[in-house]
PDB file of N, CA and C in Angstrom:
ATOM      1  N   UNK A   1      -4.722  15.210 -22.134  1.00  0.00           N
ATOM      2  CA  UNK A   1      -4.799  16.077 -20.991  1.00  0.00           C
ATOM      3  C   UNK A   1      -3.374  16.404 -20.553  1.00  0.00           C
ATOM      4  N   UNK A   2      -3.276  17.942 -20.291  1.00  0.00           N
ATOM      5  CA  UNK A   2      -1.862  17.969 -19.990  1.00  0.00           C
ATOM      6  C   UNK A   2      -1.598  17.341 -18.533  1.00  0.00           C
ATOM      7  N   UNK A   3      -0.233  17.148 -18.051  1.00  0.00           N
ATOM      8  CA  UNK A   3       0.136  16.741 -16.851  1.00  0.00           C
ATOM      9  C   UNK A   3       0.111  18.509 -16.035  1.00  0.00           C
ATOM     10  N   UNK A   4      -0.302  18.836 -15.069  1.00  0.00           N
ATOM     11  CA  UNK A   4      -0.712  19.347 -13.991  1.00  0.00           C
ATOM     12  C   UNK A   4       0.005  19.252 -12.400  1.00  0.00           C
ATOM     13  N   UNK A   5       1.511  19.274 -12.764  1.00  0.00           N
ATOM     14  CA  UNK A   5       1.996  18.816 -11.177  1.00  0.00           C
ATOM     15  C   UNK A   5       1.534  19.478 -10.287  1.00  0.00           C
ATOM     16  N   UNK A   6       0.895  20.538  -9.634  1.00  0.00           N
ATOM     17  CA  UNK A   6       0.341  21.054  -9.037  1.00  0.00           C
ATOM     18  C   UNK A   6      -0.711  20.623  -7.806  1.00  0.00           C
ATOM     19  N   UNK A   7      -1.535  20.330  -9.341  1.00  0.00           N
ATOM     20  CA  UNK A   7      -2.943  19.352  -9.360  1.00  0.00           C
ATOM     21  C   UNK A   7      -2.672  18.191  -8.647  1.00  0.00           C
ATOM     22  N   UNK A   8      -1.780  17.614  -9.366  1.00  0.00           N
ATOM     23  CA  UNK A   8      -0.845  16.173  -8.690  1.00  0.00           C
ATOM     24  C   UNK A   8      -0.888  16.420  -7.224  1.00  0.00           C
ATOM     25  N   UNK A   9       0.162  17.550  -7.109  1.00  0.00           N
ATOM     26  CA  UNK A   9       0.718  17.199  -5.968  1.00  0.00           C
ATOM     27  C   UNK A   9      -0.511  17.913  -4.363  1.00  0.00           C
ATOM     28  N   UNK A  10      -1.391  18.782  -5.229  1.00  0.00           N
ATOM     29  CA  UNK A  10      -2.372  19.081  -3.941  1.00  0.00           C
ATOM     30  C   UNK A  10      -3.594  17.902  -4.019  1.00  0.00           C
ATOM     31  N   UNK A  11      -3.786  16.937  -5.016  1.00  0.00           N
ATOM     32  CA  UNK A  11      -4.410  15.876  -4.060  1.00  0.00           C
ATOM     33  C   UNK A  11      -3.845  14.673  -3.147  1.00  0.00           C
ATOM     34  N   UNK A  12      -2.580  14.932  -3.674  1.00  0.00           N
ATOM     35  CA  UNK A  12      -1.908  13.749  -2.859  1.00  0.00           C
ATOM     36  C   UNK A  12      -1.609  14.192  -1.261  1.00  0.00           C
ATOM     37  N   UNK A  13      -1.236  15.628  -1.187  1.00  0.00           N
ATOM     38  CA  UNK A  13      -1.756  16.354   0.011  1.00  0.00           C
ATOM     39  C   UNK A  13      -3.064  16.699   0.687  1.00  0.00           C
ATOM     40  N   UNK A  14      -4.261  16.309  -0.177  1.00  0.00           N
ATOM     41  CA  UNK A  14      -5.459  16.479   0.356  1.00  0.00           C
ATOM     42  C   UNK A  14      -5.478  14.828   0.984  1.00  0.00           C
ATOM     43  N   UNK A  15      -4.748  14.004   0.171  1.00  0.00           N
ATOM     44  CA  UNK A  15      -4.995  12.401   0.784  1.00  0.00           C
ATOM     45  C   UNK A  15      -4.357  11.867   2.006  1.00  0.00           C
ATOM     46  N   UNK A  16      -3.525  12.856   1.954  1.00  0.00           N
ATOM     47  CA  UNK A  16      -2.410  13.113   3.250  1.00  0.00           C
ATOM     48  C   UNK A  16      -3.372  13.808   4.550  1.00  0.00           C
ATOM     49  N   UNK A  17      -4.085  14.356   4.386  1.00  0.00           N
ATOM     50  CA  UNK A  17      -4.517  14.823   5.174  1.00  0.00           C
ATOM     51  C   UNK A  17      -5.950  14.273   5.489  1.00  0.00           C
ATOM     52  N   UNK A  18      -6.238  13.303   4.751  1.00  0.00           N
ATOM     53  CA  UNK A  18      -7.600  12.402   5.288  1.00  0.00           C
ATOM     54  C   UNK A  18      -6.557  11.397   5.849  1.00  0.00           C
ATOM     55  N   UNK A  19      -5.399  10.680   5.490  1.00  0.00           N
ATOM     56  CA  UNK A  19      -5.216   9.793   5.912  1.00  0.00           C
ATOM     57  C   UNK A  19      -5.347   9.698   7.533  1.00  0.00           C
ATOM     58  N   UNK A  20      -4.424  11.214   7.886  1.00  0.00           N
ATOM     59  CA  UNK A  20      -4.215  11.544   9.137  1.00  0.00           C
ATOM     60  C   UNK A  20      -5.198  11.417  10.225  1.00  0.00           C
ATOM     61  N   UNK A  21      -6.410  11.688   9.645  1.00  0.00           N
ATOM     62  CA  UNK A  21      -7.649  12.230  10.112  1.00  0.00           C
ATOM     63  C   UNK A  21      -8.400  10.895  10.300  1.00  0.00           C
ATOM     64  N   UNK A  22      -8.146   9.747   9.693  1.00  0.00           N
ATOM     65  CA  UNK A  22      -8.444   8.109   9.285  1.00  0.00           C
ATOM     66  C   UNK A  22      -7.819   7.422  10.645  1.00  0.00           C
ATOM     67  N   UNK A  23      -6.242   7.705  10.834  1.00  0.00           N
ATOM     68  CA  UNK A  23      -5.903   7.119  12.001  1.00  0.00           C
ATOM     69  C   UNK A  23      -5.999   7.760  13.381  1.00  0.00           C
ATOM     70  N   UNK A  24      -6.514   9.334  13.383  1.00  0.00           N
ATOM     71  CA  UNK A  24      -6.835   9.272  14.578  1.00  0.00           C
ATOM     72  C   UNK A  24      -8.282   8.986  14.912  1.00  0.00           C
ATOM     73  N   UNK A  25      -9.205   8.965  14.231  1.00  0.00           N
ATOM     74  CA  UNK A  25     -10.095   8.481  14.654  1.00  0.00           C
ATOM     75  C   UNK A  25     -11.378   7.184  13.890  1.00  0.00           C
ATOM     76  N   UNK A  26     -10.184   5.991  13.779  1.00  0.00           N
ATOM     77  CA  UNK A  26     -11.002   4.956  13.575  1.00  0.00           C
ATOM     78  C   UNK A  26      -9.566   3.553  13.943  1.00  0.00           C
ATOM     79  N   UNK A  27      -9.828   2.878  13.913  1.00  0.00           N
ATOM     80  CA  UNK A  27      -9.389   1.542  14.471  1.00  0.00           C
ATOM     81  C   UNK A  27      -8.348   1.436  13.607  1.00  0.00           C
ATOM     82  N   UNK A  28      -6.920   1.042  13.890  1.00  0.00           N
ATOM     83  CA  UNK A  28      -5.769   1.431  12.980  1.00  0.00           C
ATOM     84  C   UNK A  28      -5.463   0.087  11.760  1.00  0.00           C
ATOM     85  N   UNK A  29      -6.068  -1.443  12.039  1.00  0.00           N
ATOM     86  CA  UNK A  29      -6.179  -1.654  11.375  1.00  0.00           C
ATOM     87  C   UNK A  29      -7.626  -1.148  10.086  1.00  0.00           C
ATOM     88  N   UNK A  30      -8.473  -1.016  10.577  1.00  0.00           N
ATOM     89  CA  UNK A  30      -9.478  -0.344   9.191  1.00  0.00           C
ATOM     90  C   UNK A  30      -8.900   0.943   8.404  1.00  0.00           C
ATOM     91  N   UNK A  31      -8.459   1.850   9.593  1.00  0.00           N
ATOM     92  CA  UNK A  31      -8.159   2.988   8.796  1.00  0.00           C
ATOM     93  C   UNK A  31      -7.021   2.556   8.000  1.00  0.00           C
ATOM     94  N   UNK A  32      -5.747   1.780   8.191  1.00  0.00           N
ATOM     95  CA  UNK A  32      -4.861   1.347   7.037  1.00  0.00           C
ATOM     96  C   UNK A  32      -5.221   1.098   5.939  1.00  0.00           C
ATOM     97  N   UNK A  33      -6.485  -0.179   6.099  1.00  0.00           N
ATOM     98  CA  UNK A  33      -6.828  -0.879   5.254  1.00  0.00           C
ATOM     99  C   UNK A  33      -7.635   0.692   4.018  1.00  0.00           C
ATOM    100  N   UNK A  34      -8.358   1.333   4.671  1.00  0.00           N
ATOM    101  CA  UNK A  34      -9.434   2.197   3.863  1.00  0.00           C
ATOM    102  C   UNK A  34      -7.999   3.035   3.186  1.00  0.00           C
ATOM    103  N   UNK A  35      -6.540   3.077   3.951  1.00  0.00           N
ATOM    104  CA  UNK A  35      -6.250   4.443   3.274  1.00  0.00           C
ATOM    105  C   UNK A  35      -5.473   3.796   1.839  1.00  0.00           C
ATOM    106  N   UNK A  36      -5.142   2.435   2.537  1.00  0.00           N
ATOM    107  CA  UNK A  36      -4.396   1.658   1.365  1.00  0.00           C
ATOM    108  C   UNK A  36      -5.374   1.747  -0.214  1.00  0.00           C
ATOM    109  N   UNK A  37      -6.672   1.520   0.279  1.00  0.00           N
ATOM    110  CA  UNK A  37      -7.786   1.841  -0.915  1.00  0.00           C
ATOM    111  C   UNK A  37      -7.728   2.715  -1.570  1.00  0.00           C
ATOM    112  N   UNK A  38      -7.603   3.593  -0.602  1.00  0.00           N
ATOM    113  CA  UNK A  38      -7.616   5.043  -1.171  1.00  0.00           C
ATOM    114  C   UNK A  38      -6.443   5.583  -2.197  1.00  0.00           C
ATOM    115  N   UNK A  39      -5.270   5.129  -1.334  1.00  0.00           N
ATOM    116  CA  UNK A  39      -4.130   4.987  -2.575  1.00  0.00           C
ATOM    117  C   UNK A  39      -4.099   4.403  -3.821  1.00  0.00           C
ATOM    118  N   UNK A  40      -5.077   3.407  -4.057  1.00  0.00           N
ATOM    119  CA  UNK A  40      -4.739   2.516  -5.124  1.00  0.00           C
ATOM    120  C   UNK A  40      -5.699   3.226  -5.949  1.00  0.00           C
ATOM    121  N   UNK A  41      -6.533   3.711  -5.226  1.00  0.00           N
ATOM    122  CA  UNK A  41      -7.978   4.621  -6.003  1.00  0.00           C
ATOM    123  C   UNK A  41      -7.073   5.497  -7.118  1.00  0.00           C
ATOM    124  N   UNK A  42      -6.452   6.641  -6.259  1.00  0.00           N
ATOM    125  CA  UNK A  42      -5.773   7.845  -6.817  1.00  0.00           C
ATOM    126  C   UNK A  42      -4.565   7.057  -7.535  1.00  0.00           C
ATOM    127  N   UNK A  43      -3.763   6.092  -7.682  1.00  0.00           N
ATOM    128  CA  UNK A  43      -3.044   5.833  -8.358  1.00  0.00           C
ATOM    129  C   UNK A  43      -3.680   5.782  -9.863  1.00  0.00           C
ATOM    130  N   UNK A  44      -4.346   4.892  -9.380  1.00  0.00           N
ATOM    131  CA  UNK A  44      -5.355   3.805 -10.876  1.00  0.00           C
ATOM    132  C   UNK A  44      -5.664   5.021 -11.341  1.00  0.00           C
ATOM    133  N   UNK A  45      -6.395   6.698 -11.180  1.00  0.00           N
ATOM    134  CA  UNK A  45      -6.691   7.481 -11.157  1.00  0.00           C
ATOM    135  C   UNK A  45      -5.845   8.735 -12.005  1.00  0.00           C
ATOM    136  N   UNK A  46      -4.659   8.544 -11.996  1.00  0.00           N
ATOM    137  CA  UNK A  46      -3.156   9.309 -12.081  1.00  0.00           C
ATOM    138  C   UNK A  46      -2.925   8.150 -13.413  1.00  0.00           C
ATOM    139  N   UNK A  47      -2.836   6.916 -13.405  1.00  0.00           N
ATOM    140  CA  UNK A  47      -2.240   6.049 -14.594  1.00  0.00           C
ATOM    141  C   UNK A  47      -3.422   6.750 -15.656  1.00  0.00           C
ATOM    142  N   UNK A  48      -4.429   6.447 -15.484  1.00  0.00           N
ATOM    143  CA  UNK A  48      -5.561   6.959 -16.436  1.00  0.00           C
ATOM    144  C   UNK A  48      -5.294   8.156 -16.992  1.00  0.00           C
ATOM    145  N   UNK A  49      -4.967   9.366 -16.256  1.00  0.00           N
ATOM    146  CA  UNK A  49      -5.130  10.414 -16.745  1.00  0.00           C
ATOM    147  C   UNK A  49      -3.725  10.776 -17.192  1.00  0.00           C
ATOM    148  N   UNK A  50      -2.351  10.460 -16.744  1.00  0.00           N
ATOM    149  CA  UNK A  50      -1.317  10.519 -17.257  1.00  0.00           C
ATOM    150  C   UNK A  50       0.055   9.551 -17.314  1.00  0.00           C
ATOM    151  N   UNK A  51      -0.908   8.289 -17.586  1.00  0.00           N
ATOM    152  CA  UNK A  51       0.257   7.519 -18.025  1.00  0.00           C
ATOM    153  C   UNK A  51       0.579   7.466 -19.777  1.00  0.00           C
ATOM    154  N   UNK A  52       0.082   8.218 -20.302  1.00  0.00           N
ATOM    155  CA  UNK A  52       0.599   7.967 -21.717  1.00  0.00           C
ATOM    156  C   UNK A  52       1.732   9.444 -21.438  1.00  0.00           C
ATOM    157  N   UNK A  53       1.549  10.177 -20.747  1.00  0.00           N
ATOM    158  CA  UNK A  53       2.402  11.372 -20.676  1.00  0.00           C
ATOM    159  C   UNK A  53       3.904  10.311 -20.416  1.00  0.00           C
ATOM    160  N   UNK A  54       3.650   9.825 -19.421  1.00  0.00           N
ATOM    161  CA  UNK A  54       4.691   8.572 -18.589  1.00  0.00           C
ATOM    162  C   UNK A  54       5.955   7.544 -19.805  1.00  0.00           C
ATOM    163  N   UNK A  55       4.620   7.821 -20.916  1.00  0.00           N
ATOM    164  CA  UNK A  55       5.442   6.758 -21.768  1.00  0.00           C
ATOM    165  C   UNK A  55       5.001   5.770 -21.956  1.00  0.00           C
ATOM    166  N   UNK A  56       4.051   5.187 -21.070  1.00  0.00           N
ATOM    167  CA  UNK A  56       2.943   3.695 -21.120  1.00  0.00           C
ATOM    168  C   UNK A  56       2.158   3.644 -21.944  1.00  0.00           C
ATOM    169  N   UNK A  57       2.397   2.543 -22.778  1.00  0.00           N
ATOM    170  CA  UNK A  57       1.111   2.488 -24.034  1.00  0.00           C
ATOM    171  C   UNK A  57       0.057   1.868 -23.365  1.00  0.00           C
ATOM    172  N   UNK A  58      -1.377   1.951 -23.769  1.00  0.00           N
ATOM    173  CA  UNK A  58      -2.578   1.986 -22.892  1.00  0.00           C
ATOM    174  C   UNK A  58      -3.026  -0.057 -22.644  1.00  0.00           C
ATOM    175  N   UNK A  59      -2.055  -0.863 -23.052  1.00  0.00           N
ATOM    176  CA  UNK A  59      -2.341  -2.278 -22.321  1.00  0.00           C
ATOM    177  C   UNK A  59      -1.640  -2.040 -21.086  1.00  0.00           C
ATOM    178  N   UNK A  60      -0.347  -1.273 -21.176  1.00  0.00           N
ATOM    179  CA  UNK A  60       0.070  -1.282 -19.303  1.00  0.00           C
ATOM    180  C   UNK A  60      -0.636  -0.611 -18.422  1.00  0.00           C
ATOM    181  N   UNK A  61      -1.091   0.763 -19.152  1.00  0.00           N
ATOM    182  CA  UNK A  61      -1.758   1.569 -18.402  1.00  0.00           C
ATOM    183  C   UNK A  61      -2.984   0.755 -17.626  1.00  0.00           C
ATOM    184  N   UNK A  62      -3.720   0.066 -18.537  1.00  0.00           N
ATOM    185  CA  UNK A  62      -4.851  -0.903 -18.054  1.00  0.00           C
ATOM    186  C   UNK A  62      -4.569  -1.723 -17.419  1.00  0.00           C
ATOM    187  N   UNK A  63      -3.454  -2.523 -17.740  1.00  0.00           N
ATOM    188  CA  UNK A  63      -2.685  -3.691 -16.313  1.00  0.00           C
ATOM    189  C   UNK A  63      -2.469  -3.466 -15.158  1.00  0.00           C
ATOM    190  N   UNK A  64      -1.922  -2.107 -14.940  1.00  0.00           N
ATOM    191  CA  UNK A  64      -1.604  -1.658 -13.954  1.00  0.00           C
ATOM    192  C   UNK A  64      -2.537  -0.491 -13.196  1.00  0.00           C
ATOM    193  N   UNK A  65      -3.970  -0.761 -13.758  1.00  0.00           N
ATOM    194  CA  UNK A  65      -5.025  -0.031 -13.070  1.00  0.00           C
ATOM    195  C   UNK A  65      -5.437  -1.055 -12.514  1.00  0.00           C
ATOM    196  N   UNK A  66      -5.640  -2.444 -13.027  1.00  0.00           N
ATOM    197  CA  UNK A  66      -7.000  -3.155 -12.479  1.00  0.00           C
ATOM    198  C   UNK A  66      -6.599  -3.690 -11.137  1.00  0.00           C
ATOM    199  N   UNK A  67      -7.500  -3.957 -10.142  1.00  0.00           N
ATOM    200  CA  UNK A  67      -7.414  -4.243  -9.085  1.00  0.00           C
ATOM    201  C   UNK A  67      -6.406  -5.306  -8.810  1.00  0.00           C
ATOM    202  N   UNK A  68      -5.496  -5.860  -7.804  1.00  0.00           N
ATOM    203  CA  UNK A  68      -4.537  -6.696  -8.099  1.00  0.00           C
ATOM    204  C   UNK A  68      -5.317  -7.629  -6.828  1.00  0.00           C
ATOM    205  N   UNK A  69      -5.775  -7.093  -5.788  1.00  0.00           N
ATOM    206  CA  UNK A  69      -6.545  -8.090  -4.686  1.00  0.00           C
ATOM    207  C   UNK A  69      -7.573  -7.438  -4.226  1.00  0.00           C
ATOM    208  N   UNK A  70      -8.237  -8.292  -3.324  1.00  0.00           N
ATOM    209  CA  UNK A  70      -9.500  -7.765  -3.405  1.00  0.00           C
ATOM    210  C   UNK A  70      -9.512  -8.076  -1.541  1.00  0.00           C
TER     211      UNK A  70
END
């Protein structure tokens, strides 16, 4: 799949703009906690789809998707 900075960069602005929307209206520790999720979602998300573009052969790519805490 090609890399797409575009693509990239308007969901990380669509996540930007829930985050916002997260802390004004819910409890600032939950909404952290949900947006921190949310980041790790779209990361793990981004390694998958273009970490071999990155240079990562697919055991890091997988190391560095799986959940680290829970």
């Amino acid at each position: 799949m090609a890399c797409e900075p575009n693509a990239i960069v308007t969901r990380i602005a669509k996540l930007g703009a829930v985050e916002a929307r997260m802390l004004a209206n819910e409890e600032p520790h939950e909404a952290i906690a949900a947006i921190h999720a949310r980041r790790c979602a779209l990361l793990t998300e981004l390694l998958a789809d273009h970490g071999a573009q990155l240079g990562l052969d697919a055991p890091t790519i997988a190391f560095a998707s799986e959940p680290k805490h829970k």
